[in-house]
C-alpha atoms as a PDB file:
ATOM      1  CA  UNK A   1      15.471  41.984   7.604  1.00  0.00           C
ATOM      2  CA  UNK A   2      17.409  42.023  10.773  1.00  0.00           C
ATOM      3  CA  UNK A   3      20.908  43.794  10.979  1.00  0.00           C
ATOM      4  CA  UNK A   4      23.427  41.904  12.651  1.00  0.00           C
ATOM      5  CA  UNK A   5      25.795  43.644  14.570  1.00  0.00           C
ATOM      6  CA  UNK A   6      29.087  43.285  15.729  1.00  0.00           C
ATOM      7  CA  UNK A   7      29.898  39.632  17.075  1.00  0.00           C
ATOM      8  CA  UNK A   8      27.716  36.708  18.777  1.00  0.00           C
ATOM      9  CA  UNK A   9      25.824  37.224  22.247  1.00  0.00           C
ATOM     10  CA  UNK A  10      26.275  33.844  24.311  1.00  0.00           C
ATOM     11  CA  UNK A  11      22.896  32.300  24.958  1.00  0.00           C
ATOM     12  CA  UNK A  12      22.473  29.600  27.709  1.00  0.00           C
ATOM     13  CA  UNK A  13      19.968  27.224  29.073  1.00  0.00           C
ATOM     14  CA  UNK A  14      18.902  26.263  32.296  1.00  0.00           C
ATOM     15  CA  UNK A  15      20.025  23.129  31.679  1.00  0.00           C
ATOM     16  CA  UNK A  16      23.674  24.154  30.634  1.00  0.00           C
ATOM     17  CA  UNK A  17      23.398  24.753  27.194  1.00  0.00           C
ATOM     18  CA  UNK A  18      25.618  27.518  25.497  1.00  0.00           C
ATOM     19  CA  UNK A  19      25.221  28.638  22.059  1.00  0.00           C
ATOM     20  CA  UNK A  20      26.097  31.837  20.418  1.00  0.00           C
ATOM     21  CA  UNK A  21      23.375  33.609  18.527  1.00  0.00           C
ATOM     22  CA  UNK A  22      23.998  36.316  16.258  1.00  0.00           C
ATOM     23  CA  UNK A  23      24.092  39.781  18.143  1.00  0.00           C
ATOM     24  CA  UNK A  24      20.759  42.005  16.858  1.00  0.00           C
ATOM     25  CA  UNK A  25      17.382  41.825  17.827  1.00  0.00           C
ATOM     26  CA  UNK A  26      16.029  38.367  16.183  1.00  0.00           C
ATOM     27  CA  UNK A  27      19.493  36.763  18.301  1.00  0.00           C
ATOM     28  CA  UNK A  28      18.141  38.171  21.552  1.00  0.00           C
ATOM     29  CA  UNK A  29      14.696  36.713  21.180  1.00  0.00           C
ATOM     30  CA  UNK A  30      16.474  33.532  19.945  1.00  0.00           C
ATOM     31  CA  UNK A  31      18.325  33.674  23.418  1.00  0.00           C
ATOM     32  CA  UNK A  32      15.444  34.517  25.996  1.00  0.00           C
ATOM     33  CA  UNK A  33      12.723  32.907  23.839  1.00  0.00           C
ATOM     34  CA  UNK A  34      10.624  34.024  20.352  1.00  0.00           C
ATOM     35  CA  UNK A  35       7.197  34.885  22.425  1.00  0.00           C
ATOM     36  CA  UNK A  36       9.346  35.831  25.620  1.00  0.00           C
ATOM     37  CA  UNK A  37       9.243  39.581  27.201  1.00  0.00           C
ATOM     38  CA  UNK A  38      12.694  40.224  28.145  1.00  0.00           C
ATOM     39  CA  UNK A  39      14.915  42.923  30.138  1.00  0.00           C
ATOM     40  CA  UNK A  40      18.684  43.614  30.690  1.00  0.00           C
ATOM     41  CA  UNK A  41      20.622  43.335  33.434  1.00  0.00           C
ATOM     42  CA  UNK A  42      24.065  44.619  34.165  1.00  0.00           C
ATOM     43  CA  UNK A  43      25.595  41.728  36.402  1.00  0.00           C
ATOM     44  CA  UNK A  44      29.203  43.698  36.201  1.00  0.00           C
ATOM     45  CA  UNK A  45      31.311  46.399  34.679  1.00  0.00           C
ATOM     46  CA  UNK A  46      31.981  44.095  31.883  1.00  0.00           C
ATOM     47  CA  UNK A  47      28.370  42.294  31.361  1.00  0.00           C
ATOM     48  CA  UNK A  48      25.365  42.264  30.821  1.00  0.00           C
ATOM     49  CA  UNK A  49      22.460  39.564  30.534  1.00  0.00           C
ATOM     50  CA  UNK A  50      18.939  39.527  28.643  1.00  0.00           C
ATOM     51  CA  UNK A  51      16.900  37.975  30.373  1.00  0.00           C
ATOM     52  CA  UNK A  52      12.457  36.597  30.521  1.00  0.00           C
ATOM     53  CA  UNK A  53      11.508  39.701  31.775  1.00  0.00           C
ATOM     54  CA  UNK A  54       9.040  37.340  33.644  1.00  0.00           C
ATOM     55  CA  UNK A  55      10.749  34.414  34.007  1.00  0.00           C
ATOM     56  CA  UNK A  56      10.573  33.698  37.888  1.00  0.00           C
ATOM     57  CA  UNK A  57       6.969  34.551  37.285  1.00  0.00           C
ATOM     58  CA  UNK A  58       5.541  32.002  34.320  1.00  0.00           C
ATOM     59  CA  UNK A  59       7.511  28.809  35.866  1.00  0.00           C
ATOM     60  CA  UNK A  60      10.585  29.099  33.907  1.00  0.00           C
ATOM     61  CA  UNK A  61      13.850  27.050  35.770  1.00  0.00           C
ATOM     62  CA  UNK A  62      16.499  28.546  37.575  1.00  0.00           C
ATOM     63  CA  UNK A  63      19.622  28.813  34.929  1.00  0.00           C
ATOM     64  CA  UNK A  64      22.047  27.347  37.491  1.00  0.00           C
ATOM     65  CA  UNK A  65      24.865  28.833  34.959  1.00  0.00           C
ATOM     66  CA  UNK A  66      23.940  31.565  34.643  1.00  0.00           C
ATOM     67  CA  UNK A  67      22.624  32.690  38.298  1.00  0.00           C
ATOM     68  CA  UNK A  68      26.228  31.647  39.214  1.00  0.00           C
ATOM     69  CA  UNK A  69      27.710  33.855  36.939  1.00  0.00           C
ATOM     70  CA  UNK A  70      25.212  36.768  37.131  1.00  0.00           C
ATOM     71  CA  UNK A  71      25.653  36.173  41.240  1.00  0.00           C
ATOM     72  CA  UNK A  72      21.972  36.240  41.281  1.00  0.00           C
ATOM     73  CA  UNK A  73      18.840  34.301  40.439  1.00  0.00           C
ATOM     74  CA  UNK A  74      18.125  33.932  36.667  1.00  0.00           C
ATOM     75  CA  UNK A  75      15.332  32.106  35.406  1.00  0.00           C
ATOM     76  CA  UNK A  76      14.979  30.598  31.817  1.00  0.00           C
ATOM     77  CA  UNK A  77      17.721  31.184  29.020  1.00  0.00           C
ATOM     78  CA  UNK A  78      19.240  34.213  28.167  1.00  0.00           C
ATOM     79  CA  UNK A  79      22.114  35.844  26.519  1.00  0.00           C
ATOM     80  CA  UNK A  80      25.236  37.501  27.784  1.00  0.00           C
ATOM     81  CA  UNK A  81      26.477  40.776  26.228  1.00  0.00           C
ATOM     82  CA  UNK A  82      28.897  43.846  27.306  1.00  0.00           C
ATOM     83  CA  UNK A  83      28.137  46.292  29.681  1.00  0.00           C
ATOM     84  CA  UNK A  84      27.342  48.674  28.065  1.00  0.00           C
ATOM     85  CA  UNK A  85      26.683  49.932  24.014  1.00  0.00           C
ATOM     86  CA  UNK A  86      28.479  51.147  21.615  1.00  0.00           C
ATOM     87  CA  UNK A  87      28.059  54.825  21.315  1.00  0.00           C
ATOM     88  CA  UNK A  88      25.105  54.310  18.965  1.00  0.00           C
ATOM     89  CA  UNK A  89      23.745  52.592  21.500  1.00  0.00           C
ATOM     90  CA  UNK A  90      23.799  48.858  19.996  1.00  0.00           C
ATOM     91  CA  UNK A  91      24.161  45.930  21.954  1.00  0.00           C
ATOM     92  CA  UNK A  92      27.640  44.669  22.128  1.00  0.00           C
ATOM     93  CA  UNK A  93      29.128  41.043  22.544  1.00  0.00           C
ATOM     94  CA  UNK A  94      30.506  39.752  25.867  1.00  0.00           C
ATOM     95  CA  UNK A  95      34.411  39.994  26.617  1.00  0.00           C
ATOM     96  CA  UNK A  96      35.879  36.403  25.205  1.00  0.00           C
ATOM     97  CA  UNK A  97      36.943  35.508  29.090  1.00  0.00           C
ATOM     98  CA  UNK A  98      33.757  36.272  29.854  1.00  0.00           C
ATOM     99  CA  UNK A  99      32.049  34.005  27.422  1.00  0.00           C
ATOM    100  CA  UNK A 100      34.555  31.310  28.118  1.00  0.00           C
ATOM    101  CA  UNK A 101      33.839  31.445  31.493  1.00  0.00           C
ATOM    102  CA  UNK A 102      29.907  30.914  31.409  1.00  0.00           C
ATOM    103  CA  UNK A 103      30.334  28.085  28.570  1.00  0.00           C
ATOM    104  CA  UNK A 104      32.682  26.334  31.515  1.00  0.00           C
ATOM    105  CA  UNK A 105      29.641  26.876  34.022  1.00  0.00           C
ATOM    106  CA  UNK A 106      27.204  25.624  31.466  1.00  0.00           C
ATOM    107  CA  UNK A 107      29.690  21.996  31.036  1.00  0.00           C
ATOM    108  CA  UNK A 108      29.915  21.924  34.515  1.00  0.00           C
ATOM    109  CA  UNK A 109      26.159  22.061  35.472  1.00  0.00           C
ATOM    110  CA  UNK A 110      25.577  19.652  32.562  1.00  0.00           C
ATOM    111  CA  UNK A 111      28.035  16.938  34.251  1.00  0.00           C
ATOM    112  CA  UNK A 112      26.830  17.692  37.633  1.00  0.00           C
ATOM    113  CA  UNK A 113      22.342  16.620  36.501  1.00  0.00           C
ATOM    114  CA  UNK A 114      24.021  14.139  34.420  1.00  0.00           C
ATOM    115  CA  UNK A 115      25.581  12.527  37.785  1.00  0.00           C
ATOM    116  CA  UNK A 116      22.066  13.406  39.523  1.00  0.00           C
ATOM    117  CA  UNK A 117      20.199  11.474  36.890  1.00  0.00           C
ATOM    118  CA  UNK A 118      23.072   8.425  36.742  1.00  0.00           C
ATOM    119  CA  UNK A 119      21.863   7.910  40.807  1.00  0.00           C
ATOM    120  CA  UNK A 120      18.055   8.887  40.142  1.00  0.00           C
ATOM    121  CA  UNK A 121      18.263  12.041  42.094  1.00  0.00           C
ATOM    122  CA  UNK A 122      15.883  14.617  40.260  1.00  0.00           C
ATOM    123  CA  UNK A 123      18.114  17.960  40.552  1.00  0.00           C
ATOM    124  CA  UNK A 124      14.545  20.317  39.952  1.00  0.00           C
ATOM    125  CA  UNK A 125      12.947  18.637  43.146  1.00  0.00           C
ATOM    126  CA  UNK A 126      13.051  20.912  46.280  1.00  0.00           C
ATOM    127  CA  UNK A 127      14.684  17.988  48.292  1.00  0.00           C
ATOM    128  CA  UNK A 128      16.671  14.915  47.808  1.00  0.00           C
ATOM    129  CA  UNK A 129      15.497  12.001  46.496  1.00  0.00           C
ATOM    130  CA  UNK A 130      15.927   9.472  49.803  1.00  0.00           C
ATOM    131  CA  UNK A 131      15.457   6.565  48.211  1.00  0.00           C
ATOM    132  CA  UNK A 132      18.734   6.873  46.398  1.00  0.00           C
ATOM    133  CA  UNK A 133      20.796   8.995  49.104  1.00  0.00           C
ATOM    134  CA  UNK A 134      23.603   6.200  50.914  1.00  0.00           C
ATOM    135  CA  UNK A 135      23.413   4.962  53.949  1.00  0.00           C
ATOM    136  CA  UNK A 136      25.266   7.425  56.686  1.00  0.00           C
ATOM    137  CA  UNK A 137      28.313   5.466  57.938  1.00  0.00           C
ATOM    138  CA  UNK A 138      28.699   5.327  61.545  1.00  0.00           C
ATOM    139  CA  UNK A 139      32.220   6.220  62.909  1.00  0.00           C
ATOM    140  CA  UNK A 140      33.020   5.356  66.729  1.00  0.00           C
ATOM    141  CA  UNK A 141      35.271   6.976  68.783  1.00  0.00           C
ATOM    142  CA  UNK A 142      36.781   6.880  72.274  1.00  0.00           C
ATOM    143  CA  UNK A 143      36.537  10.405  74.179  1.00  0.00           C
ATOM    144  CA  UNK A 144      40.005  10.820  73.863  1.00  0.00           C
ATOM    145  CA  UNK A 145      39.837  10.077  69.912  1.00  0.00           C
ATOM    146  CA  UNK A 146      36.900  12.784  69.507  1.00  0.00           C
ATOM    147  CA  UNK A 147      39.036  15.489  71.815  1.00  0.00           C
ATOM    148  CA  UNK A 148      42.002  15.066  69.097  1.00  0.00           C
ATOM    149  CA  UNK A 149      39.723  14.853  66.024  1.00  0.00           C
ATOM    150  CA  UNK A 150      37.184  18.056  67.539  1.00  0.00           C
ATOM    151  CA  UNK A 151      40.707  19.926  68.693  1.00  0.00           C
ATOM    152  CA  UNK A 152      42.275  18.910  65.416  1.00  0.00           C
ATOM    153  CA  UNK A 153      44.928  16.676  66.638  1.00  0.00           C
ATOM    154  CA  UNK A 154      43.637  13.816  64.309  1.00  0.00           C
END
């Protein structure tokens, strides 16, 4: 039997998912993945992340969220927490703002692969898709027209 302690952790997805997940041991492997080896980091004085301890490693995607949030690269899903323990040393959940704040990242990067997808562009390539990027449009201008526009006189 697991304990569950105080509160949810936040798990999310590389593709934008949030879900909380209750906060003990069984909720941690629910966020980073059952058969997953996973580590913490401390991404700021009020969080902290589980993470695939080998995630860039075993071909896991970039959590877009996430790496935003953490301000650095995190690959596969994890689960946001506090800082730091209680004094028994027990993982603790994440601040509500804090929560709220990677569940708005997580809507955001779903509506930004669901535009992607709507045009055909595959957001996991390493490059644009060119069959679906416009046309450039071609804007003339007189000398005099550029000098305002590059001088910012438009």
């Amino acid at each position: 039997m697991t304990t569950t302690r105080k509160g949810q952790l936040l798990a999310c997805s590389p593709d934008g998912v949030t879900v909380f997940v209750p906060n003990s041991y069984d909720g941690i492997k629910t966020a980073v993945g059952e058969n997953t080896p996973f580590d913490f980091i401390r991404i700021s004085v009020e969080c902290g992340y589980y993470i695939d301890d080998e995630g860039m490693l075993n071909g896991a995607a970039l959590n877009v969220p996430a790496s935003m949030f953490a301000g650095r690269p995190v690959w596969g899903t994890g689960g946001l927490t506090a800082a730091d323990t209680d004094p028994e040393g027990d993982t603790l959940p994440p601040p509500d703002a804090a929560a709220a704040s990677l569940i708005a990242l997580g809507e955001r990067w779903m509506h930004v692969t669901a535009g992607a997808a709507l045009v055909g562009q595959d957001i996991n390539a390493n490059q644009a898709d060119s069959a679906t990027i416009p046309p450039p449009t071609v804007v003339e201008m007189t000398q005099a027209e550029f000098d305002a526009w590059i001088n910012g006189r438009r």
